[in-house]
Protein backbone atom coordinates (compact mmCIF):
# COMPACT_ATOMS: atom_id res chain seq x y z
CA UNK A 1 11.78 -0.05 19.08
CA UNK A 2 13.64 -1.14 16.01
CA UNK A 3 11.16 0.40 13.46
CA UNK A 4 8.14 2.58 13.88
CA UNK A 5 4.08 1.40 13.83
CA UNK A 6 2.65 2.33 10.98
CA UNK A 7 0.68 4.99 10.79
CA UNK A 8 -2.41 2.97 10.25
CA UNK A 9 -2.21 1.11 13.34
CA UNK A 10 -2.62 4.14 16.08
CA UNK A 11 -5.69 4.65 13.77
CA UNK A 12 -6.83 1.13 14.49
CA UNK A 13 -5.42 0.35 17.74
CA UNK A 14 -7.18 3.86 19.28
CA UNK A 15 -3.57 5.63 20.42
CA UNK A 16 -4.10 9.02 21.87
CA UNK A 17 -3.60 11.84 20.05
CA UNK A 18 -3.00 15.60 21.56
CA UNK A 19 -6.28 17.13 20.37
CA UNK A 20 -6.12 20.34 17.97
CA UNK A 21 -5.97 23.44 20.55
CA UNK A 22 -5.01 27.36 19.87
CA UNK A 23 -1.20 26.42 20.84
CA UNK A 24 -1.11 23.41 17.92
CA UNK A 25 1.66 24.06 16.14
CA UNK A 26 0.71 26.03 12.62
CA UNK A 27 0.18 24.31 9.41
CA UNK A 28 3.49 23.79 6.95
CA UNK A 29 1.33 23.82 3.87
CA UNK A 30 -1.25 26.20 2.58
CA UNK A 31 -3.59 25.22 -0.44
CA UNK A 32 -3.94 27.66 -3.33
CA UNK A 33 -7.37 27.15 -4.93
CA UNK A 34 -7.82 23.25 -5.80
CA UNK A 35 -3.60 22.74 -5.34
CA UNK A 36 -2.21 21.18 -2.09
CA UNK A 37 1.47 22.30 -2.48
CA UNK A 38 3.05 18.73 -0.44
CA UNK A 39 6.97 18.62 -1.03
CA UNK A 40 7.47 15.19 0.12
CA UNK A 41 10.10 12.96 -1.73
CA UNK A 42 9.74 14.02 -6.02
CA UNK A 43 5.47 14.84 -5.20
CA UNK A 44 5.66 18.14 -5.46
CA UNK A 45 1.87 19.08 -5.44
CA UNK A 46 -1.69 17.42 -4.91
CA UNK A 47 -5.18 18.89 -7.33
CA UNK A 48 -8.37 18.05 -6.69
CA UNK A 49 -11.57 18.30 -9.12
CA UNK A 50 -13.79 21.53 -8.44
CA UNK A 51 -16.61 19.59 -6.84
CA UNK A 52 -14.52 19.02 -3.69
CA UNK A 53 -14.36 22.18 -1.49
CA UNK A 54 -11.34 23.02 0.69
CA UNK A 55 -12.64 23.17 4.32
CA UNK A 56 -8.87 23.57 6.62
CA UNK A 57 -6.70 21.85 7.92
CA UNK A 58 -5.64 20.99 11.53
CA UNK A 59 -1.71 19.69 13.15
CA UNK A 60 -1.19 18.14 16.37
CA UNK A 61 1.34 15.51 17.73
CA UNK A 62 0.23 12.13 17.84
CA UNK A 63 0.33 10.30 21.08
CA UNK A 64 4.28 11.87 21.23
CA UNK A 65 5.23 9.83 18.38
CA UNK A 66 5.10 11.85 15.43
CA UNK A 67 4.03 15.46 13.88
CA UNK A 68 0.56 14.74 11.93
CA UNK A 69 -0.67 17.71 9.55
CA UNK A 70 -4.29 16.92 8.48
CA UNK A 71 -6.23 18.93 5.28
CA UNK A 72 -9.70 18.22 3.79
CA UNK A 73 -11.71 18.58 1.09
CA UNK A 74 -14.89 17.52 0.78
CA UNK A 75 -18.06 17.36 -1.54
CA UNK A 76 -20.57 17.78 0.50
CA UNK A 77 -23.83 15.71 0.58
CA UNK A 78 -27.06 16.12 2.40
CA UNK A 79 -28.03 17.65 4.99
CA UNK A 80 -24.38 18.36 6.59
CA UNK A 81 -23.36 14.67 5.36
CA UNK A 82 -19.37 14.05 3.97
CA UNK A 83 -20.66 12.37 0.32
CA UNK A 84 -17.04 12.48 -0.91
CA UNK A 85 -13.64 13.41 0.93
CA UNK A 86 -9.80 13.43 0.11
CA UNK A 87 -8.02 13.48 3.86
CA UNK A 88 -4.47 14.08 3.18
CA UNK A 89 -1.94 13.35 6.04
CA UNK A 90 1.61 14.64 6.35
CA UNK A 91 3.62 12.55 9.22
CA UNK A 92 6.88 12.60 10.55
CA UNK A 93 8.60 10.89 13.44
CA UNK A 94 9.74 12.48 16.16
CA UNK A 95 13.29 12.73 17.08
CA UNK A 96 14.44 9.76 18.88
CA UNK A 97 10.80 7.44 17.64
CA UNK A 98 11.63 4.17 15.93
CA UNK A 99 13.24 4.32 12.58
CA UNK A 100 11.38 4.68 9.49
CA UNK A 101 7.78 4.11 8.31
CA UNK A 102 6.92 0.41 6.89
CA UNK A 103 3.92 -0.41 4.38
CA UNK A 104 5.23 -3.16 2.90
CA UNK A 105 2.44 -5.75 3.56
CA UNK A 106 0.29 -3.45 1.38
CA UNK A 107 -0.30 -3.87 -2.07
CA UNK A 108 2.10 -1.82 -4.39
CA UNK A 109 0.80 0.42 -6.52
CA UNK A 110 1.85 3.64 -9.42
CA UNK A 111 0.09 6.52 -9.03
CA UNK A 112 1.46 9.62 -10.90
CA UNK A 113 4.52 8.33 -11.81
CA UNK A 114 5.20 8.12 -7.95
CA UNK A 115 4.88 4.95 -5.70
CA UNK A 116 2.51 4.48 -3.44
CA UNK A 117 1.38 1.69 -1.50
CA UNK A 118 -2.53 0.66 -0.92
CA UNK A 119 -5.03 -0.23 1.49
CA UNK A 120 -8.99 -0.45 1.29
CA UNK A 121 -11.28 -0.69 4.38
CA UNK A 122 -14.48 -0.02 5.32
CA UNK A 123 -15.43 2.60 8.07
CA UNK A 124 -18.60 -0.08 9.51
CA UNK A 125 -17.28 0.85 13.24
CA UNK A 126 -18.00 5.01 14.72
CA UNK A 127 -14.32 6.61 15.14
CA UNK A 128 -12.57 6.33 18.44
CA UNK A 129 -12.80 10.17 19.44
CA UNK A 130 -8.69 9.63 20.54
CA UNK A 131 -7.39 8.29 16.96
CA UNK A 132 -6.73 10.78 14.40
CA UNK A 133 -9.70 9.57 12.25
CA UNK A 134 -11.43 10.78 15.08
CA UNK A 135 -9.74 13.97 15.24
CA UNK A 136 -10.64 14.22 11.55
CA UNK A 137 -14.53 13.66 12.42
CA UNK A 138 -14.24 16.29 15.08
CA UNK A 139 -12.58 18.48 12.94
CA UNK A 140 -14.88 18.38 10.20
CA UNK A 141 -17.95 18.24 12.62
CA UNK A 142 -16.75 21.85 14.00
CA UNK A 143 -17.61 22.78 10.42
CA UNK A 144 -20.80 21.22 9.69
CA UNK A 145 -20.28 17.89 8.48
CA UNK A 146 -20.68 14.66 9.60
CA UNK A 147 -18.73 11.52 8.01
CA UNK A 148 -21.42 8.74 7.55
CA UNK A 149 -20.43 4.98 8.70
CA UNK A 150 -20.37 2.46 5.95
CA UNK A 151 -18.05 4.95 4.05
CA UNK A 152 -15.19 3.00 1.92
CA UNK A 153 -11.68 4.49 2.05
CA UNK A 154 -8.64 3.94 0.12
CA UNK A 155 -5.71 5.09 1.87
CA UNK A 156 -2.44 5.57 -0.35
CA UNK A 157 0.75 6.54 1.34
CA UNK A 158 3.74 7.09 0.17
CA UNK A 159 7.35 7.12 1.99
CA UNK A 160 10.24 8.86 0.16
CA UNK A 161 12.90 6.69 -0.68
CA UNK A 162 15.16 9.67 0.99
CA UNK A 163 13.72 9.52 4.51
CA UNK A 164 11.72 7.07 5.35
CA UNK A 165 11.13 8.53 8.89
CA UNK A 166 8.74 10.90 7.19
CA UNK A 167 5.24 10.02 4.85
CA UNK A 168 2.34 10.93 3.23
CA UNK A 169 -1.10 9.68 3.34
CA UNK A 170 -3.84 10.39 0.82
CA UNK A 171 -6.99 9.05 1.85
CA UNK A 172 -10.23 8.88 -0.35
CA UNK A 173 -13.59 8.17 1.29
CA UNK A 174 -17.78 8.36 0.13
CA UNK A 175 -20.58 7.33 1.08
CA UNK A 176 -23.87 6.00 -0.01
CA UNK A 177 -26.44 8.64 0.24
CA UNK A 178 -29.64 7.29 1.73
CA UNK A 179 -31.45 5.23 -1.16
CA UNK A 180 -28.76 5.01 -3.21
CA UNK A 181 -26.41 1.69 -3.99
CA UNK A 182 -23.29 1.11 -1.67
CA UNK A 183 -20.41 1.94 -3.12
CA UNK A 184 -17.68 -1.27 -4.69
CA UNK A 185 -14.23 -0.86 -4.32
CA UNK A 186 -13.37 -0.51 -8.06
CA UNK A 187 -15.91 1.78 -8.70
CA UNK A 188 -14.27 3.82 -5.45
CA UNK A 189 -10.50 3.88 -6.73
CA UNK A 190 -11.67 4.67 -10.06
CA UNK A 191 -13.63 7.95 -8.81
CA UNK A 192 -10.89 8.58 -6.23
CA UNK A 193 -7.72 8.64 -9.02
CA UNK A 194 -10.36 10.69 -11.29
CA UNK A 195 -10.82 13.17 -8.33
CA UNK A 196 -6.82 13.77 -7.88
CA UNK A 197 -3.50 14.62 -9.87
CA UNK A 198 -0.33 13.99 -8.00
CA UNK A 199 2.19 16.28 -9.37
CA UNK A 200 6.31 14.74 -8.86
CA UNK A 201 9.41 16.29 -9.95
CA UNK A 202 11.46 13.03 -12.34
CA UNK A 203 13.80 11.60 -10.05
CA UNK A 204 17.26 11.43 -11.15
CA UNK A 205 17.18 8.08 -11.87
CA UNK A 206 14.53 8.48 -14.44
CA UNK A 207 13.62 5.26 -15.97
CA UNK A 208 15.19 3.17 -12.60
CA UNK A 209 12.42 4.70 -10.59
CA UNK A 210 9.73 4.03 -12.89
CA UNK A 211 11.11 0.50 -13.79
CA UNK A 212 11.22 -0.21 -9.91
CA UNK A 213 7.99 0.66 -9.55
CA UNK A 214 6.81 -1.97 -11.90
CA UNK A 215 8.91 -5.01 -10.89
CA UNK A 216 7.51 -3.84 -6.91
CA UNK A 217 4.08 -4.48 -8.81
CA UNK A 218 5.04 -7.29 -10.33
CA UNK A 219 6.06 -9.00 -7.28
CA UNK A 220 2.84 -8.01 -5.22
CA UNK A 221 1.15 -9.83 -8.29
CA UNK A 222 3.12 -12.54 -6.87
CA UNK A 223 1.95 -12.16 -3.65
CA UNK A 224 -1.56 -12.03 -3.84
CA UNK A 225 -1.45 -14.73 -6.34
CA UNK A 226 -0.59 -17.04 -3.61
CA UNK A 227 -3.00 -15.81 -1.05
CA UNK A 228 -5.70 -15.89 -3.50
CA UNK A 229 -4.53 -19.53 -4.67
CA UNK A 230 -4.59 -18.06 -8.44
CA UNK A 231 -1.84 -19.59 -10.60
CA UNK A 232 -2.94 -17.74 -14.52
CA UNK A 233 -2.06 -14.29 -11.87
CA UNK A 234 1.34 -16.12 -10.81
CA UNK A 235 2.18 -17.02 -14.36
CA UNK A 236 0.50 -13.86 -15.96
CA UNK A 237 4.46 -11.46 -16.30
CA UNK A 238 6.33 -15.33 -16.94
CA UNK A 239 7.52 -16.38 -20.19
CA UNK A 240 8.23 -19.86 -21.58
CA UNK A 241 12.19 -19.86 -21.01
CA UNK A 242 12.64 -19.86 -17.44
CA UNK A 243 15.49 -20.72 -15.06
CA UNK A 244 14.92 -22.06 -11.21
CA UNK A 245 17.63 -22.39 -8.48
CA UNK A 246 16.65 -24.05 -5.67
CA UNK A 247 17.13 -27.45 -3.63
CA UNK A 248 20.98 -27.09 -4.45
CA UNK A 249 19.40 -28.19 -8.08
CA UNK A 250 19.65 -25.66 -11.38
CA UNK A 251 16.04 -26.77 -13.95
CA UNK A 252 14.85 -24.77 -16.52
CA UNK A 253 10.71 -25.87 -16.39
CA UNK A 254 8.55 -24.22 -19.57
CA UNK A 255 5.46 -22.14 -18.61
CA UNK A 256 3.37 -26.03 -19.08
CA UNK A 257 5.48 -27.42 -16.49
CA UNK A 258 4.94 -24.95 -14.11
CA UNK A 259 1.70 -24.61 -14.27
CA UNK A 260 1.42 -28.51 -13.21
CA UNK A 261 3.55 -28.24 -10.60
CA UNK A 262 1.90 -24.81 -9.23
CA UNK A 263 -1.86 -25.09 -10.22
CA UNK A 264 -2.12 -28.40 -7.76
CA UNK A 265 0.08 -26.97 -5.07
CA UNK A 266 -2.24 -23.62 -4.29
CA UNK A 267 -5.08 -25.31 -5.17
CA UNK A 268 -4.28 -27.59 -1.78
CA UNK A 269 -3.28 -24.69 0.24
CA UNK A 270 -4.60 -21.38 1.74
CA UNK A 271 -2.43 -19.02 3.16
CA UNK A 272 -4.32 -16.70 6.32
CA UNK A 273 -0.78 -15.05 6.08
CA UNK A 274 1.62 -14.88 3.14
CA UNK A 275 3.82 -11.23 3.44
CA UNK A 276 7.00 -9.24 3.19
CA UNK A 277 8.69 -9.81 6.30
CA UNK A 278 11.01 -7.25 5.34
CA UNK A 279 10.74 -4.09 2.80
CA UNK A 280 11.27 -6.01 -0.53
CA UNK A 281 15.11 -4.80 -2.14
CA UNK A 282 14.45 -3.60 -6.19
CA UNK A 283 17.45 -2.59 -8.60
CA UNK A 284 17.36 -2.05 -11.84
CA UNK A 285 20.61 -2.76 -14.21
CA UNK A 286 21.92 0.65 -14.96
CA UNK A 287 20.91 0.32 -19.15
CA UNK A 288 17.14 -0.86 -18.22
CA UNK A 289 16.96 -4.02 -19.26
CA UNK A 290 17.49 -5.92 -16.50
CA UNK A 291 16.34 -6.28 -12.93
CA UNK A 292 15.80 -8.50 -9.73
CA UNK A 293 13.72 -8.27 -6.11
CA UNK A 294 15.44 -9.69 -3.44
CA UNK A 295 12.13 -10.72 -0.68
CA UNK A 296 11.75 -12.45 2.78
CA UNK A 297 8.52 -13.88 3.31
CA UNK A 298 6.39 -14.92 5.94
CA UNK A 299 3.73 -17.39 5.12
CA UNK A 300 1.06 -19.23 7.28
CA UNK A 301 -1.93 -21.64 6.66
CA UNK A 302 -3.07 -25.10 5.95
CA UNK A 303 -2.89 -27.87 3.31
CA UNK A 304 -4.64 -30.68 2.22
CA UNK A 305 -2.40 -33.71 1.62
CA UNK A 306 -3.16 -36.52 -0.95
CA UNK A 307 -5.09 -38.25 1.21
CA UNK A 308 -7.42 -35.79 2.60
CA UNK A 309 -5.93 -34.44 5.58
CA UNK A 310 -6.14 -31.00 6.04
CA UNK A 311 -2.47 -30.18 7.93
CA UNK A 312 -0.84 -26.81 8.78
CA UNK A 313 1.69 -25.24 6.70
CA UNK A 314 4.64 -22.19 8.15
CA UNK A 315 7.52 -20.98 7.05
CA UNK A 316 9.44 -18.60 5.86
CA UNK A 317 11.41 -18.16 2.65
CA UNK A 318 13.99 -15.38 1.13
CA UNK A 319 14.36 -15.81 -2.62
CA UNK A 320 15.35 -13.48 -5.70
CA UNK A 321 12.66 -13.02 -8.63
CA UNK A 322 14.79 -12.27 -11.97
CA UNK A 323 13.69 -9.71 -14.77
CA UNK A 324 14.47 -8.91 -17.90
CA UNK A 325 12.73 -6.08 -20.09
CA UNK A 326 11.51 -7.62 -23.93
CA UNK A 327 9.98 -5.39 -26.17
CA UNK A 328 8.97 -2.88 -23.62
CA UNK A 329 7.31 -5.15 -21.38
CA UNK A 330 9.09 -6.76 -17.78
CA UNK A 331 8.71 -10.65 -18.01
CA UNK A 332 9.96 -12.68 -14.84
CA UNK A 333 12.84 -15.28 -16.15
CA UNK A 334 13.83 -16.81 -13.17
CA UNK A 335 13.76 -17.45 -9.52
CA UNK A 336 16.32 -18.69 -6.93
CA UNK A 337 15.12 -19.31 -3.45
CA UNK A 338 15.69 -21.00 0.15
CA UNK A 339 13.66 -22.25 3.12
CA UNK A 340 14.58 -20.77 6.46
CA UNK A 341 16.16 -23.88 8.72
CA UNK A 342 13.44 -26.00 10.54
CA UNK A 343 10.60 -24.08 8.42
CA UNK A 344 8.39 -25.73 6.06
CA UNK A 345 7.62 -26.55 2.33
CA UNK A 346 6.63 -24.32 -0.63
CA UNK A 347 6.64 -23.53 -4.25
């Protein structure tokens, strides 16, 4: 295969694992108190609040894939129920699996100074007993607790920039106990960053990392501002002077301008599908005060033309979204993009 399946989707798609047994091969990390030393990429260690209790950890090889290391803490609820949990994940490939990890359709995020990327679901749907949130269940089971459905998790992972045949997943769930509200998702990834300190070593490239991390932000802002039709988010990091490329034509449309031309445009179209087909590319000028993401994207749905008729829309488009740093602050100045032969339309 030309890349490997994210982790994720052997959770989802139910691939075997090789369940825990005496012969597992031993555990790489051991926690000291409430640190979880980790080592991967510049995150050099993981703490967790007092409330959440260390209860072991567990490594096995995932349907002959790749290594998976599993720890937990949890803050117990009750009667033997999980109320909180941090599940932290360590993966690598195995030799001669696919190529390197890819997360790239979800949303970027900064956590710790370190890149991550993120994913919220819902756990409505018992564990299959082969996946290894099912080996997690089992595990903690064995010790007396039991994972309620209807738990929300966020799942962070992060791949390091160094090998990218190697990653780490931090995944926060709770729980409702019984008369009490279900839990939002904001309310969730507030308690789980409160929870957790990631600990990373400054990369060499200091500010470049950092900076990257924000125009990687920046341009998920992008993204989701098109699937969620929302053109003040799309326009929210633009200022006035801007420059487009595109058409073979060179214009230079104020923030007014755009706004006309974009507001209408996702107001008649939703996207089911608008992605990175490819990990986006982000450099950084080496004084700071430029920068640029270089994107493919997929994009799917329908659109309602002038006249009333709702008509499919495809295509995909690579462009390059130009930054430049003012007063401390990345603003997007510019954009210069192209259609993919025989695809579609766009902004």
């Amino acid at each position: 295969m030309s890349r490997a399946v994210p982790a994720i989707a052997f959770l989802l798609l139910g691939f075997r694992v090789v369940p825990p047994t005496s012969e597992s091969p031993p555990l790489t990390r051991r926690p000291v108190g409430q640190m979880l030393p980790v080592a991967v990429g510049p995150i050099r260690e993981l703490h967790f609040s007092k409330e959440f209790r260390y209860v072991g950890g567990q490594r096995f090889i995932l349907r002959k894939t790749a290594d998976a290391e599993q720890h937990f803490f949890v803050a117990p609820g009750k009667a033997g129920t999980v109320r909180r949990l941090y599940w932290i994940q360590f993966e690598k490939l195995l030799p001669g699996i696919g190529e390197s990890y890819d997360y790239s359709r979800d949303e970027a995020v900064t956590v710790g100074g370190v890149s991550f990327r993120r994913n919220v679901r819902r756990w409505d749907a018992p564990a299959e007993p082969d996946s290894d949130r099912g080996a997690m269940c089992a595990f903690l089971a064995k010790r007396g607790y039991q994972v309620p459905d209807g738990a929300v998790r966020i799942r962070l992972v992060h791949v390091p920039d160094v090998n990218r045949r190697e990653e780490l997943m931090i995944i926060y769930a709770e729980a409702p106990e019984r008369g009490t509200p279900e839990p939002v998702e904001p309310d969730v990834q507030r308690r789980a960053l409160e929870g957790l300190s990631v600990v990373a070593t400054p990369t060499p490239a200091g500010r470049a990392s950092s900076d990257g991390d924000r125009l990687l932000a920046l341009h998920e802002e992008v993204m989701r501002a098109h699937r969620e039709s929302n053109v003040d988010l799309l326009l929210a990091a633009e200022e006035d002077d801007y420059v487009v490329a595109n058409r073979g034509e060179i214009t230079r449309p104020d923030r007014k301008s755009r706004r006309e031309r974009l507001g209408p445009y996702l107001r008649q179209t939703g996207f089911t599908t608008y992605r990175d087909k490819v990990p986006p590319i982000v450099e950084v000028s080496s004084d700071g005060s430029l920068g640029w993401v270089i994107v493919q994207v997929e994009a799917r749905g329908e659109q309602t033309t002038p006249s009333g008729a709702v008509e499919p829309i495809e295509f995909v488009s690579a462009w390059i979204e130009l930054y430049e740093k003012r007063n401390g602050r990345w603003v997007r100045v510019g954009n210069v993009s192209n259609f993919k032969p025989s695809a579609g339309g766009g902004a």
